[in-house]
Protein backbone atom coordinates (compact mmCIF):
# COMPACT_ATOMS: atom_id res chain seq x y z
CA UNK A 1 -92.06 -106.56 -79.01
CA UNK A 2 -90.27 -105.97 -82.45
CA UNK A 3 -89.66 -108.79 -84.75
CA UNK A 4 -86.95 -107.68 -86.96
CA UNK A 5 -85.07 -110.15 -89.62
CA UNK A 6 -87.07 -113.47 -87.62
CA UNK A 7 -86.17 -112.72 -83.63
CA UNK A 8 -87.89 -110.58 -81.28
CA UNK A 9 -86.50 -107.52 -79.53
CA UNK A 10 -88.40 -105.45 -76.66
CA UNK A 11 -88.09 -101.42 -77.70
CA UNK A 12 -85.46 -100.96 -75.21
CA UNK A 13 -82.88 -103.54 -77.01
CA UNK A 14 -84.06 -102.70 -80.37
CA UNK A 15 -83.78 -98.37 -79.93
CA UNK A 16 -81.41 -98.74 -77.35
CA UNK A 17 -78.61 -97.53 -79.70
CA UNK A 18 -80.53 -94.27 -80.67
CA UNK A 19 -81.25 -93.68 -76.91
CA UNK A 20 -77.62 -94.39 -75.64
CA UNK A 21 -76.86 -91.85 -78.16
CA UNK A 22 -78.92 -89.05 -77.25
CA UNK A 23 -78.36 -90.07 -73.24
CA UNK A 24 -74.67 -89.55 -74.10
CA UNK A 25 -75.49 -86.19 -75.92
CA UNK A 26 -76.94 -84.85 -72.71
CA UNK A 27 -74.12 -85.06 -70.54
CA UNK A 28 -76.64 -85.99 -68.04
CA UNK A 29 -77.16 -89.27 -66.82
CA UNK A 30 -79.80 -90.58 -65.87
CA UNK A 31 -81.56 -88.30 -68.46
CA UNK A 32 -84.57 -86.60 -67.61
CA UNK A 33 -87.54 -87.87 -69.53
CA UNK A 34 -88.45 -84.63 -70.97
CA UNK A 35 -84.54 -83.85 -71.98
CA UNK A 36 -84.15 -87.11 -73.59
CA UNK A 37 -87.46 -86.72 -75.65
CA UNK A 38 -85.58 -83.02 -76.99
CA UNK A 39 -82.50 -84.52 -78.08
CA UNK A 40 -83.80 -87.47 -79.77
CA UNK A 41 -86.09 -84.96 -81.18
CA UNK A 42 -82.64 -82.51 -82.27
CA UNK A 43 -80.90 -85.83 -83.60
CA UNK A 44 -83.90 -86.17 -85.77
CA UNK A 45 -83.77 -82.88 -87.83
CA UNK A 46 -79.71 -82.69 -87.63
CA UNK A 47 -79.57 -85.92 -89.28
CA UNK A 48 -82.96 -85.54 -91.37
CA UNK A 49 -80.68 -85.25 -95.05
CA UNK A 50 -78.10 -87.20 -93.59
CA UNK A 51 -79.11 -90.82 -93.01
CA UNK A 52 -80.94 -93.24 -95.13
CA UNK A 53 -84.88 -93.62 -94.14
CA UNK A 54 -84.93 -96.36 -91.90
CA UNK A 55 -82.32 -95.25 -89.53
CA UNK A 56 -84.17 -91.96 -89.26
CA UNK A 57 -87.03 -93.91 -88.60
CA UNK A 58 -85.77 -95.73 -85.69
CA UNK A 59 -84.91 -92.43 -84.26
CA UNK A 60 -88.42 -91.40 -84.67
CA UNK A 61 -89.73 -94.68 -83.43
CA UNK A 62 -87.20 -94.74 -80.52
CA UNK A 63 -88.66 -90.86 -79.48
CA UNK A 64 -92.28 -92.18 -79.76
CA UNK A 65 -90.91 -94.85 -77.40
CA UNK A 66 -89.58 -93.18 -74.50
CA UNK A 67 -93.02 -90.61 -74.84
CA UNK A 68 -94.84 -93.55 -73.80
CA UNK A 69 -92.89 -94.29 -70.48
CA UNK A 70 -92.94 -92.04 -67.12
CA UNK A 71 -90.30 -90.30 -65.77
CA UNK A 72 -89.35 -93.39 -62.96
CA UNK A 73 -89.54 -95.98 -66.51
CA UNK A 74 -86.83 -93.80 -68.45
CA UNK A 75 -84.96 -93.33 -65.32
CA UNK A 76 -84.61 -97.52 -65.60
CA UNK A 77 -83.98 -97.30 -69.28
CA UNK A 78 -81.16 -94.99 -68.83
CA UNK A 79 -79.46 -97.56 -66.93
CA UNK A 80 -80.05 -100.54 -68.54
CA UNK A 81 -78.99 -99.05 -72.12
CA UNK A 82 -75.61 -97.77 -70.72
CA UNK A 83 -75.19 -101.19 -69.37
């Protein structure tokens, strides 16, 4: 759980923006684990100059995220993001 500003969030509603992003960047959906993990990782040094500290942290945070979860998980998280 994240507490951000006083209210909880699990990881999935609080970097599902960043991972809906990437997802969408794919053209492939559901995203493969290890092709998800790549593009959050691109979106990371594209936008490295271009985006204040704590956004690029939740990019970096949102990759360290979907590392921890197996293939079947981000399968699932594809899903409920785009919904």
């Amino acid at each position: 759980m994240i507490n951000y500003q006083g209210e909880d969030f699990t990881e999935t509603e609080f970097y599902g923006r960043e991972i809906l992003e990437a997802i969408q960047l794919t053209n492939k959906f559901p995203t493969p684990k290890k092709v998800l993990i790549e593009m959050l990782e691109e979106m990371i040094h594209e936008q490295f100059n271009l985006i204040d500290k704590e956004e690029l942290n939740n990019y970096i945070h949102a990759k360290k995220y979907v590392q921890t979860l197996t293939e079947d998980e981000v399968k699932n998280l594809c899903f409920e993001v785009k919904d």
